[in-house]
C-alpha atoms as a PDB file:
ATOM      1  CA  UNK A   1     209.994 122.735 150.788  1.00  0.00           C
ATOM      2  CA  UNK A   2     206.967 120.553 149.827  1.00  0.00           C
ATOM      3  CA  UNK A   3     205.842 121.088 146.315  1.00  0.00           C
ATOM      4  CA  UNK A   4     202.096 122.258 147.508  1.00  0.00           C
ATOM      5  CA  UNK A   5     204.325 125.345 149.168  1.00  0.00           C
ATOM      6  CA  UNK A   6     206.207 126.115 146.278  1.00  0.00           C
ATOM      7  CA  UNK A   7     203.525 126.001 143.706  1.00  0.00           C
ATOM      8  CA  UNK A   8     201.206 128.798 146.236  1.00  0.00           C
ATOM      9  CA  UNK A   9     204.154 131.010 146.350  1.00  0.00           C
ATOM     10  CA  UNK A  10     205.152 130.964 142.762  1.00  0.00           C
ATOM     11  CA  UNK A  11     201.473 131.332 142.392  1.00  0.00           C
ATOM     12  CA  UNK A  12     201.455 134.873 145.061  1.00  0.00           C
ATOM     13  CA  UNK A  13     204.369 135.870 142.501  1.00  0.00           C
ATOM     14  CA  UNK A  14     202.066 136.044 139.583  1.00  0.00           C
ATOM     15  CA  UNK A  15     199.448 137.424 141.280  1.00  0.00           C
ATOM     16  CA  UNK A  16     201.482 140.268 142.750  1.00  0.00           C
ATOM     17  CA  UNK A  17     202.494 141.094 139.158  1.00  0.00           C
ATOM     18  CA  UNK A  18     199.454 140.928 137.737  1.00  0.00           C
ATOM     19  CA  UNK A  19     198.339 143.737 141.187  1.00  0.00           C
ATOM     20  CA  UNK A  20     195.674 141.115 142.813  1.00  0.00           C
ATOM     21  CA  UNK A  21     197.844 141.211 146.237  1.00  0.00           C
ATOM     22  CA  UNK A  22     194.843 140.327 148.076  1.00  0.00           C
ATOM     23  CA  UNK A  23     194.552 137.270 146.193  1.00  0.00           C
ATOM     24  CA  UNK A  24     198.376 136.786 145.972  1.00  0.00           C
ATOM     25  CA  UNK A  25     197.975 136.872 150.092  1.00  0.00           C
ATOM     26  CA  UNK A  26     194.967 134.821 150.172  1.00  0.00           C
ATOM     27  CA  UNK A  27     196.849 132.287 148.737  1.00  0.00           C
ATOM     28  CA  UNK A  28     200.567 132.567 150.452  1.00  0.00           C
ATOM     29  CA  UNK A  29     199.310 133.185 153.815  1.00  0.00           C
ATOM     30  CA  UNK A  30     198.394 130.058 155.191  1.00  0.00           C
ATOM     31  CA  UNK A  31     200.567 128.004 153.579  1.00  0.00           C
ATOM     32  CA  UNK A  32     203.180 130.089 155.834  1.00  0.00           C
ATOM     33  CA  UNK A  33     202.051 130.113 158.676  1.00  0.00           C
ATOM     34  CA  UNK A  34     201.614 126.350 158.464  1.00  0.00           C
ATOM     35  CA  UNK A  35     205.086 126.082 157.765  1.00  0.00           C
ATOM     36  CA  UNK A  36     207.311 124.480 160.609  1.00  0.00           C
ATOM     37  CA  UNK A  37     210.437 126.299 161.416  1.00  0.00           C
ATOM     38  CA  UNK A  38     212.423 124.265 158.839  1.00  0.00           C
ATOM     39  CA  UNK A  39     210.000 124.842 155.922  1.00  0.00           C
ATOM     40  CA  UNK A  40     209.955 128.574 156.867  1.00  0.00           C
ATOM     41  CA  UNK A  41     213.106 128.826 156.624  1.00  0.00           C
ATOM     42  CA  UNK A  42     213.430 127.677 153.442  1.00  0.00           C
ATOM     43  CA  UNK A  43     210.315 129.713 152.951  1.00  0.00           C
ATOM     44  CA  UNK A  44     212.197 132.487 153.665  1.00  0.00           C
ATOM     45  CA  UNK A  45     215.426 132.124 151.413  1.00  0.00           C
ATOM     46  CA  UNK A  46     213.117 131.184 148.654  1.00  0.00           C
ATOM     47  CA  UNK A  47     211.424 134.412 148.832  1.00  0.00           C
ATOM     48  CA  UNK A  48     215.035 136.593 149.235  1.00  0.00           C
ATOM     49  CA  UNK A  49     216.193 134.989 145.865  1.00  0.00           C
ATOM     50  CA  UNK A  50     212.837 135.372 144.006  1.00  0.00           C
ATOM     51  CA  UNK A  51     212.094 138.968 144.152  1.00  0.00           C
ATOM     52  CA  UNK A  52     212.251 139.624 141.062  1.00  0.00           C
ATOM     53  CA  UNK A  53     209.089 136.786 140.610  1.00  0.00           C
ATOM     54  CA  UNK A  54     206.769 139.108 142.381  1.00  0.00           C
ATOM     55  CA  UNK A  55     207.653 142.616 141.221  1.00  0.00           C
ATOM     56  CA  UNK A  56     208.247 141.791 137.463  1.00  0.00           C
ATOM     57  CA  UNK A  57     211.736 143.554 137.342  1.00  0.00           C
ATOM     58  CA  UNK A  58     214.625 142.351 135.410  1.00  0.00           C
ATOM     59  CA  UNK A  59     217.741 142.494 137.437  1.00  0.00           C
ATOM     60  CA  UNK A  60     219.713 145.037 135.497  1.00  0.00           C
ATOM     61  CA  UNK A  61     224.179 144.515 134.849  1.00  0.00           C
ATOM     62  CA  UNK A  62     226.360 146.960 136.802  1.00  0.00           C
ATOM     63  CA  UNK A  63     228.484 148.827 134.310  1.00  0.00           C
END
């Protein structure tokens, strides 16, 4: 994923904590849908395993 990607997203994530999801869309949008299939990809999986980035949750243990 190019670094220009990465930094929008992880900037969407603070955004989307912060509750500016416009913005946090302003800024995530086009950089995905200028992805190629490769990028979005990796787009995607980045997203999956960062959840937690844009909803401020800790994951919590299983007893």
């Amino acid at each position: 994923m190019r670094p220009s990607t990465l930094r929008a997203l992880k900037r969407a994530a603070e955004l989307t904590r912060q509750n500016r999801l416009t913005e946090a869309v302003l800024i995530a949008e086009p950089v995905i849908l200028a992805a190629d299939s490769y990028e979005g990809d990796e787009i995607l999986r980045w997203l999956a395993n960062h959840v937690t980035d844009f909803t401020g949750e800790t994951e919590k243990e299983t007893p």
